[in-house]
Protein backbone atom coordinates (compact mmCIF):
# COMPACT_ATOMS: atom_id res chain seq x y z
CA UNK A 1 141.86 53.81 82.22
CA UNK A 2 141.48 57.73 83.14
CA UNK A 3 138.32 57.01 84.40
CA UNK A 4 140.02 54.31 87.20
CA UNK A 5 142.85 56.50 87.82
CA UNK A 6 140.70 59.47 88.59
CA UNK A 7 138.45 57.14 90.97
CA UNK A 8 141.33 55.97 92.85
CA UNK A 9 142.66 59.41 93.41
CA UNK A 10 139.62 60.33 93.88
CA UNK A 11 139.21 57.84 96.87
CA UNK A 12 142.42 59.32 98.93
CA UNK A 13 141.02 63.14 98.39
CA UNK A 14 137.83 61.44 100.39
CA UNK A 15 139.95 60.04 103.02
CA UNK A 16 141.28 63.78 103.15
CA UNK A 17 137.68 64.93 104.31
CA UNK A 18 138.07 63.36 107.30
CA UNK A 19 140.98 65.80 108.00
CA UNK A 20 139.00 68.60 110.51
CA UNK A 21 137.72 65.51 112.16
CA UNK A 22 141.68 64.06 112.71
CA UNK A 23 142.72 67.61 113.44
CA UNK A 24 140.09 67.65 116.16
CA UNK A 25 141.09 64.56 117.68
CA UNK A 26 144.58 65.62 118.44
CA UNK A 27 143.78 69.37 119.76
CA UNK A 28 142.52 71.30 116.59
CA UNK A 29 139.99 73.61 115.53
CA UNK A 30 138.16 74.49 112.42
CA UNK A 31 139.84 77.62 112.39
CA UNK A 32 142.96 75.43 112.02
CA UNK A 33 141.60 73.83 108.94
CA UNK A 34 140.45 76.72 107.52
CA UNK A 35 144.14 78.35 107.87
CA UNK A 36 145.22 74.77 106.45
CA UNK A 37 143.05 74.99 103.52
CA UNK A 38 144.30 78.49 102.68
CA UNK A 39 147.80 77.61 102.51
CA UNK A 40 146.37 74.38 100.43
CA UNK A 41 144.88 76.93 98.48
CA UNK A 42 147.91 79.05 97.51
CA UNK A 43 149.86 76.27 96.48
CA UNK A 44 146.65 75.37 94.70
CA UNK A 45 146.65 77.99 92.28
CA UNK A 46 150.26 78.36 92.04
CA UNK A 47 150.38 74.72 90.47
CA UNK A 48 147.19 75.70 88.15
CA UNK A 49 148.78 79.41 87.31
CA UNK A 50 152.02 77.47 86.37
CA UNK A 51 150.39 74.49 84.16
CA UNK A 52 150.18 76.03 81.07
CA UNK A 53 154.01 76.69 81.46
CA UNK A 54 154.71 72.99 82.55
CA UNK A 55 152.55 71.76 79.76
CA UNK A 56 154.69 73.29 77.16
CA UNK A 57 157.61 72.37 78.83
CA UNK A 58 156.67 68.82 79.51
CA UNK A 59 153.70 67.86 77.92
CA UNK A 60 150.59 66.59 79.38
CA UNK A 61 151.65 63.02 78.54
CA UNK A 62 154.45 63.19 81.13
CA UNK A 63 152.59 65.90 83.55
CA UNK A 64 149.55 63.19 83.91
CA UNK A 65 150.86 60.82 87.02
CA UNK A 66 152.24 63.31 89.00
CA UNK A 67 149.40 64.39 90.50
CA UNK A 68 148.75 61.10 91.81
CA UNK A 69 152.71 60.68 93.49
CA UNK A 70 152.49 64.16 94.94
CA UNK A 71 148.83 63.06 96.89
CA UNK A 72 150.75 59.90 97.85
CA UNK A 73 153.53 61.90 99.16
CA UNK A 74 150.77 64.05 101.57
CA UNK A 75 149.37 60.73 103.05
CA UNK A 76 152.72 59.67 104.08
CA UNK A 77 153.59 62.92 105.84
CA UNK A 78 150.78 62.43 108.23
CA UNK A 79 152.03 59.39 108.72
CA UNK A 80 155.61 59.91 109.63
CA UNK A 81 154.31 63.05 111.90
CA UNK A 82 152.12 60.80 113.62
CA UNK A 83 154.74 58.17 114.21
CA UNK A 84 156.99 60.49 115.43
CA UNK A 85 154.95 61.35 118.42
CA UNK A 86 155.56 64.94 118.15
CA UNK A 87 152.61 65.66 116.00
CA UNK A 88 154.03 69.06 114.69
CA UNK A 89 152.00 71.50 113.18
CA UNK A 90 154.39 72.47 110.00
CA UNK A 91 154.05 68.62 108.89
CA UNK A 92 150.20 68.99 108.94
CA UNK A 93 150.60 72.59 106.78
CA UNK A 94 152.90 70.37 103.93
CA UNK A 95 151.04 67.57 104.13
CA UNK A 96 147.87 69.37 103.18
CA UNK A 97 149.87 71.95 100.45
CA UNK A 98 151.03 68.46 98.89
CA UNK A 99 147.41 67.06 98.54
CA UNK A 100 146.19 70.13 96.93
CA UNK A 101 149.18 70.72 94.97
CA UNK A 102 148.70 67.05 93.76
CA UNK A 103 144.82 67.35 93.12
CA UNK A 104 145.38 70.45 91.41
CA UNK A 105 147.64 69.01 88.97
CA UNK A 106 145.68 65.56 88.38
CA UNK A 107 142.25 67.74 88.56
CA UNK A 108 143.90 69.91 85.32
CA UNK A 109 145.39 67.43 83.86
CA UNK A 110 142.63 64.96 83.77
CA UNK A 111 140.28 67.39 82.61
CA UNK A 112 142.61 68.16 79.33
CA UNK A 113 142.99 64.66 78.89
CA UNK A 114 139.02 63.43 78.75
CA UNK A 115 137.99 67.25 76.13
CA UNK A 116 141.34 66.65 74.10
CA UNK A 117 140.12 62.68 73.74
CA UNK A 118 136.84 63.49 72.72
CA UNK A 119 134.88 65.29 70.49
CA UNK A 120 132.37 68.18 70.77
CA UNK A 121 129.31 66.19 70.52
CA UNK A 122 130.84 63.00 72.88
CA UNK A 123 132.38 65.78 75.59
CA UNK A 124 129.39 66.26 78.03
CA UNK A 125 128.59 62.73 78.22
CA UNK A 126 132.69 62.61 78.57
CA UNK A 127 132.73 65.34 81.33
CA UNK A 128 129.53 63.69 82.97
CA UNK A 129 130.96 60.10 83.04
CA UNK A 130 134.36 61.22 84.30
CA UNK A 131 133.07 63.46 87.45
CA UNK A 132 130.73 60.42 88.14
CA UNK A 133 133.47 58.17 89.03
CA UNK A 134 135.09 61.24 90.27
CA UNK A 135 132.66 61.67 92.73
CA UNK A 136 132.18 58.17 93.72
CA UNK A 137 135.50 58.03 94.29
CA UNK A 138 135.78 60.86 96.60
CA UNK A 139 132.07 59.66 98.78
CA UNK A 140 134.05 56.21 99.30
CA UNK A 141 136.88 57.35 100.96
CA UNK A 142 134.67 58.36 103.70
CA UNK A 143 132.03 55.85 103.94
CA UNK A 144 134.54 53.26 103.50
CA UNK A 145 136.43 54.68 106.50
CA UNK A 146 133.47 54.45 108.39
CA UNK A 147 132.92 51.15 107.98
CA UNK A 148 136.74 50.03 108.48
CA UNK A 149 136.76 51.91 111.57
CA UNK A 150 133.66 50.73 113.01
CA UNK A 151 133.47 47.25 112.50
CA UNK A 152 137.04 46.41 111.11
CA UNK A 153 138.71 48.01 114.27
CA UNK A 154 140.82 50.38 111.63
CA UNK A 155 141.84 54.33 112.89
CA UNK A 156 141.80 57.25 110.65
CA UNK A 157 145.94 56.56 110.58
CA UNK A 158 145.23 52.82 108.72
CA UNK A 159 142.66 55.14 106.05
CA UNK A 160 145.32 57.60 105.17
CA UNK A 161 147.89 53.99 104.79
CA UNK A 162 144.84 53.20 102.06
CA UNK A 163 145.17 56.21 100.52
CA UNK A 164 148.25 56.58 100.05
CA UNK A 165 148.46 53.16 98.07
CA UNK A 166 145.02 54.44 95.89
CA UNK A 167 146.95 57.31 94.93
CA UNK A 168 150.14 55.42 93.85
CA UNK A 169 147.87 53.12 91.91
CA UNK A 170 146.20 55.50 90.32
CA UNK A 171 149.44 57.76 89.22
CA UNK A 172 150.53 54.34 87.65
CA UNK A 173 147.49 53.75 85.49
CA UNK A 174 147.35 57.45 84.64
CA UNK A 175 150.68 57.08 83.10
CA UNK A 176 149.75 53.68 81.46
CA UNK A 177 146.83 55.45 79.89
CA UNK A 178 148.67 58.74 79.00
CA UNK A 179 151.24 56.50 76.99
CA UNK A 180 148.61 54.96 74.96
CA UNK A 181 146.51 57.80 73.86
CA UNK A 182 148.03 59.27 70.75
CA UNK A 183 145.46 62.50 70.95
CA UNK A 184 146.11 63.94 73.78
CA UNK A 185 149.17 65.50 72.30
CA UNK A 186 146.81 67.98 70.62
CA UNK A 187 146.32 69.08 74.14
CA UNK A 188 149.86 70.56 74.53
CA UNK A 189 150.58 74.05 74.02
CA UNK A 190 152.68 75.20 71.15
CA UNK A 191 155.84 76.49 71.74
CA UNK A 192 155.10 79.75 69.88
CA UNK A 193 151.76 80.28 71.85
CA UNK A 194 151.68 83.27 73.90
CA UNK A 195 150.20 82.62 77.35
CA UNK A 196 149.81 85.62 78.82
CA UNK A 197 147.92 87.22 76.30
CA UNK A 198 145.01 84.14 75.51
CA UNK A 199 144.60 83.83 79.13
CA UNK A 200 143.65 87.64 79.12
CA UNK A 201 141.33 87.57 76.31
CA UNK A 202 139.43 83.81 78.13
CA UNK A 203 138.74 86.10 80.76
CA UNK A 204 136.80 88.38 79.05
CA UNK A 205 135.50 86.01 76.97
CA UNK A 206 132.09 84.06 76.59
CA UNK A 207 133.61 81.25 78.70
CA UNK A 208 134.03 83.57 81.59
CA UNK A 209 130.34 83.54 82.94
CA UNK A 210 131.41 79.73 83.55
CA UNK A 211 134.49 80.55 85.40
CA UNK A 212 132.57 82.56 88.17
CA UNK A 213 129.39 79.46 88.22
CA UNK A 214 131.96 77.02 89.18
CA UNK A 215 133.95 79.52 91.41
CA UNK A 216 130.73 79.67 93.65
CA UNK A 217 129.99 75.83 93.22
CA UNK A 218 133.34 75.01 94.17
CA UNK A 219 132.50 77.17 97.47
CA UNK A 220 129.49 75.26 98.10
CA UNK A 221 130.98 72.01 97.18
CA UNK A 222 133.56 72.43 99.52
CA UNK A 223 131.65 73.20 102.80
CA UNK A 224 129.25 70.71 102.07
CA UNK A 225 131.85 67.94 101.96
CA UNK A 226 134.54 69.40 104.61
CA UNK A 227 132.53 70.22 107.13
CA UNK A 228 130.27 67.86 106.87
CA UNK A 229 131.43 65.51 109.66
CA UNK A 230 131.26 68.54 111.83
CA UNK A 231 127.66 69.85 110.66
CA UNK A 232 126.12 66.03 111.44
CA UNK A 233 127.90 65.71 115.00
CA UNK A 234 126.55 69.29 115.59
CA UNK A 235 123.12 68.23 114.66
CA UNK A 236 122.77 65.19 115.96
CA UNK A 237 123.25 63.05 112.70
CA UNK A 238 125.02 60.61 110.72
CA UNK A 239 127.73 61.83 108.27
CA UNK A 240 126.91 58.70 106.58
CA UNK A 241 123.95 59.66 105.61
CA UNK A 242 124.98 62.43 103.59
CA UNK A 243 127.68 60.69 101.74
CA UNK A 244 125.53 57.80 100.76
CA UNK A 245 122.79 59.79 99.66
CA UNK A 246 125.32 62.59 97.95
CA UNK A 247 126.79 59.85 96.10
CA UNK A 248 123.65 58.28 95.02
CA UNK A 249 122.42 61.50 93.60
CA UNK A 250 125.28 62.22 92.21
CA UNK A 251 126.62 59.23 90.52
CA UNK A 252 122.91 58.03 89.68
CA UNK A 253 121.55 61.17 88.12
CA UNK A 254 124.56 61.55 85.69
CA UNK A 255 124.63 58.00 84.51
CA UNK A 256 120.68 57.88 85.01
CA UNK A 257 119.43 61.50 83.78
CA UNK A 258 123.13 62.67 82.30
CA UNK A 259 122.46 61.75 78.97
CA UNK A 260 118.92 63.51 78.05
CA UNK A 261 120.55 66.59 79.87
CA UNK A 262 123.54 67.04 77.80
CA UNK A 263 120.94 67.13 74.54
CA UNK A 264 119.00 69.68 76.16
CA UNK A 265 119.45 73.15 75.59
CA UNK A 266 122.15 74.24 78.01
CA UNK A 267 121.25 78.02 78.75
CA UNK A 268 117.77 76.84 79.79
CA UNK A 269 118.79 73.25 81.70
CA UNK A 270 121.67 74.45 83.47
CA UNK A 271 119.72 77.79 85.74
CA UNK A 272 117.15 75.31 86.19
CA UNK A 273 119.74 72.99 87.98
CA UNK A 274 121.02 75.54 89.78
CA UNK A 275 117.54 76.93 90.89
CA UNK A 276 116.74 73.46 92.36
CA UNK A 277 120.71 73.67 94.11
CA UNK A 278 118.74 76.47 96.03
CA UNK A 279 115.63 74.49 97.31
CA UNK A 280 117.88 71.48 97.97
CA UNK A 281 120.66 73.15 100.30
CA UNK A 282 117.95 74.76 102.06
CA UNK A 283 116.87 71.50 103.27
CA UNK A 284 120.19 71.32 105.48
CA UNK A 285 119.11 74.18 107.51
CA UNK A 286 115.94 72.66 108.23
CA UNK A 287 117.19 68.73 108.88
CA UNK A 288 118.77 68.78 112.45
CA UNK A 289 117.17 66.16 114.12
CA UNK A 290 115.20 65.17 111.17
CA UNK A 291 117.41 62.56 109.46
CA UNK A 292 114.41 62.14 106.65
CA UNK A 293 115.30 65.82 105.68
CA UNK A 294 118.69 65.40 105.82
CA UNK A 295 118.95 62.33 103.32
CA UNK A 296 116.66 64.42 100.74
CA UNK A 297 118.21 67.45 100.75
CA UNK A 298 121.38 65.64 100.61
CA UNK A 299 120.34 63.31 97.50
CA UNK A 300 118.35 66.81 96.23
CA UNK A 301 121.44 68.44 95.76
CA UNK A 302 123.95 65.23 95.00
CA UNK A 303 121.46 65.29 91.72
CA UNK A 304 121.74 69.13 90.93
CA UNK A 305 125.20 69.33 91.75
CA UNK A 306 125.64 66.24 89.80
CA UNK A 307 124.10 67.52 86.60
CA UNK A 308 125.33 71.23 86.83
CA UNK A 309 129.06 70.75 87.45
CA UNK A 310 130.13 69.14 84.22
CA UNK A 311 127.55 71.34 82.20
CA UNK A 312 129.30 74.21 82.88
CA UNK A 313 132.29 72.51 81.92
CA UNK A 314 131.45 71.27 78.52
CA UNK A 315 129.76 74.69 78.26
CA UNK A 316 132.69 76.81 79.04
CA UNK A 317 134.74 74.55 76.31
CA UNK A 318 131.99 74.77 73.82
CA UNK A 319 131.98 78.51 73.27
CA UNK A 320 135.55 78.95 72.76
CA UNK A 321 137.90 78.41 70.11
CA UNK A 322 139.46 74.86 69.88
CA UNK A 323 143.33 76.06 69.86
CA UNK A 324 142.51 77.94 73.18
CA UNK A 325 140.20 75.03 74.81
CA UNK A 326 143.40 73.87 76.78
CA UNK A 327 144.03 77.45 78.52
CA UNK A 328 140.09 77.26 79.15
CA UNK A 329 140.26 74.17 81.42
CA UNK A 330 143.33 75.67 83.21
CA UNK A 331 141.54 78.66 84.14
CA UNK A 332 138.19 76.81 84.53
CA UNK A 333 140.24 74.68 86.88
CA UNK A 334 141.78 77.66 88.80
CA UNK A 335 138.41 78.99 89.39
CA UNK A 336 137.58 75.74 91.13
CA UNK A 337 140.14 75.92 93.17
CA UNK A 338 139.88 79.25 94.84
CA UNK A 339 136.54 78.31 95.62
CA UNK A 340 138.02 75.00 96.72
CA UNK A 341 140.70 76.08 99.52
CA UNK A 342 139.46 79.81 100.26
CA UNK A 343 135.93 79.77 101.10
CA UNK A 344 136.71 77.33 103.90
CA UNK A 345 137.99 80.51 105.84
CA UNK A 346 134.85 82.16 105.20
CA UNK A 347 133.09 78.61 106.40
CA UNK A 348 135.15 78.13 109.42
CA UNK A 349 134.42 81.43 110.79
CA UNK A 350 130.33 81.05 109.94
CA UNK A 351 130.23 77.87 111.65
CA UNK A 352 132.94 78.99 114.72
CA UNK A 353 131.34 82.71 115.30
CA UNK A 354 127.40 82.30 113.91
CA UNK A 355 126.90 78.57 113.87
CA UNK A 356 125.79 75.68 111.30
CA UNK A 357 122.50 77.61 110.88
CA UNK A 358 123.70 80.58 109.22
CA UNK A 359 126.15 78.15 107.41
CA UNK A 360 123.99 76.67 105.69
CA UNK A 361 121.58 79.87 104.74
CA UNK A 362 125.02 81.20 103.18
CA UNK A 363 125.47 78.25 101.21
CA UNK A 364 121.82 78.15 99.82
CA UNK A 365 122.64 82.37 99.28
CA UNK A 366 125.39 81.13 97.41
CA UNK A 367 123.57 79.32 94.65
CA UNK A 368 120.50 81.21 94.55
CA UNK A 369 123.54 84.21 93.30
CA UNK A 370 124.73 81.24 90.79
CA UNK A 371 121.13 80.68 89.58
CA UNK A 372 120.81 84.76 89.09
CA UNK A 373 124.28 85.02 86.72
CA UNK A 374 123.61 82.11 85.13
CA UNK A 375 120.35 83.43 83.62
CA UNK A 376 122.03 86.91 83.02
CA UNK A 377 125.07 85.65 81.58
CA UNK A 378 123.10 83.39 79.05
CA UNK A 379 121.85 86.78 77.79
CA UNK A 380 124.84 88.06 77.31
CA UNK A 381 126.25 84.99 75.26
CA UNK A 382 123.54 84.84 72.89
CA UNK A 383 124.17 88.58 71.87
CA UNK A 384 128.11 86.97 71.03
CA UNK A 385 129.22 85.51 68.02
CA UNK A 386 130.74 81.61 69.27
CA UNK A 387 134.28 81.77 67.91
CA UNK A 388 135.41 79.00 65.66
């Protein structure tokens, strides 16, 4: 049941990467995303900074389906500031501070839920499984909405209506799911737990070379899939060829390859992944007007990405004691999400100022640097005892 809630949220934060493409069809500019995305950002990592507060407060039990409302809630503000005719730029600020607010939470929660409901050998396989549907969730909001909208006669207005209901659906079976799993109350922080102090000592902990990997995958992650539309109108190519082939390799290679790669030894698998990140984004900057190039380097990195991403996360679990592994995905989650909402500033200003081109070199710069720590860091771990 996580694993369809978390694809039908998934789904409406897909429909949400068609936003720069709705904000450009009513007088935007990526600049205006980007200064959207920052302000999704802050409330981002406020939600994520809070959770371990909420959690002892709440629970994750109860915590679980709000996620899920609060993304419902951001669909439906577009809505009612597009009915309204005035199309008001505050509403489009909210709207977007509610979906990452929402995803944030969900994102966290979700994450707790699948590593408290499994065990250490079952997590990677766990963590692969779940970001499968994850990401198939989030490639069919767009190529769905595509389709709808070209032969169905549906606008971008009818996708968010579709979204709206996923996300409602999916906050009900989260809480149908959360009601009926007795362990995930291991995930809840003790009363008598001191916060500040764990969180301190996680970041200067083993599991901290993982919180910078997926800081810098987030921020490749992110302009790959928000400024994608714009990249493939810019270079004379189908968006939908990146999503298909992104979802292929990403979806197939964890269900496909996922399983021999989470028996592998991790400090040698995972820079190898992220090596072949670097030859496979480098393909973008060579595929305008080459739609050949464009599907490979898109399915080249779907698989690396694919692989990497929940690696580091059963990896960054793995090394650290099991009564702080809930504070670990909290701050494994708030590294995502910097990367997440803040390096689309960075983005929108590459693409605005210096063009796709040097976009897309900075991305590929980006995980050769991940590739480079990654081997470094794996040095450093082995010279560390692995607390118990």
């Amino acid at each position: 049941m996580f694993i369809a809630e978390r694809s039908l949220i998934s789904f409406a934060m897909g429909v949400f990467a068609l936003f720069p493409v709705y904000l450009l069809s009513v007088g935007r500019d990526e600049i205006f995303f980007g200064s959207i995305s920052a302000a999704g950002m802050a409330v981002a990592i406020l939600v994520v900074l809070i959770s371990p507060t909420l959690t002892r407060q709440f629970s994750v039990r109860r915590l679980a389906p709000i996620g899920g409302l609060l993304c419902a809630a951001a669909c439906a503000t577009i809505l009612l500031n597009e009915l309204s005719g005035v199309r008001a730029t505050f509403p489009y600020f909210l709207s977007y501070m509610l979906q990452s607010g929402g995803w944030a939470l969900h994102f966290t929660m979700g994450s707790i839920c699948i590593s408290a409901l499994s065990s250490d050998a079952e997590r990677p396989s766990s963590f692969m499984a779940y970001s499968a549907f994850s990401t198939l969730g989030l490639t069919c909001g767009p190529l769905l909405s595509s389709l709808l909208t070209r032969y169905a006669g549906l606008g971008t207005l009818d996708m968010f209506i579709l979204a709206m209901l996923a996300a409602t659906a999916g906050s009900a079976l989260s809480s149908w799911a959360a009601q009926r799993a007795a362990n995930i109350r291991e995930a809840d922080i003790p009363n008598n737990a001191s916060i500040a102090r764990d969180l301190f000592d996680l970041l200067f902990s083993k599991s901290a070379l993982f919180f910078v990997l997926v800081l810098l995958s987030a921020s490749i992650y992110t302009s790959l899939i928000n400024f994608q539309a714009l990249f493939a109108n810019n270079s004379g190519l189908p968006y939908e060829i990146f999503f298909g082939f992104w979802a292929i390799g990403v979806v197939g290679s964890r269900f496909a390859i996922g399983p021999r790669v989470t028996r592998s030894a991790a400090d040698r698998t995972l820079p190898l992944l992220l090596g072949g990140m670097v030859v496979s984004l480098l393909g973008f900057h060579y595929s305008p007007g080459h739609p050949v190039i464009y599907a490979m380097a898109s399915l080249a990195t779907g698989i690396t990405y694919g692989l990497s991403y929940p690696l580091m996360q059963a990896e960054a679990v793995r090394v650290t004691a099991p009564q702080s592994r809930t504070l670990v995905q909290i701050i494994f989650s708030l590294s995502y999400f910097l990367g997440l909402y803040f390096f689309p500033i960075a983005a929108g200003l590459v693409s605005v100022q210096l063009g796709y081109d040097t976009l897309t070199l900075l991305i590929a710069g980006l995980a050769l640097l991940q590739t480079a720590i990654a081997l470094l860091g794996y040095r450093t771990i082995r010279r560390k005892p692995t607390p118990t």
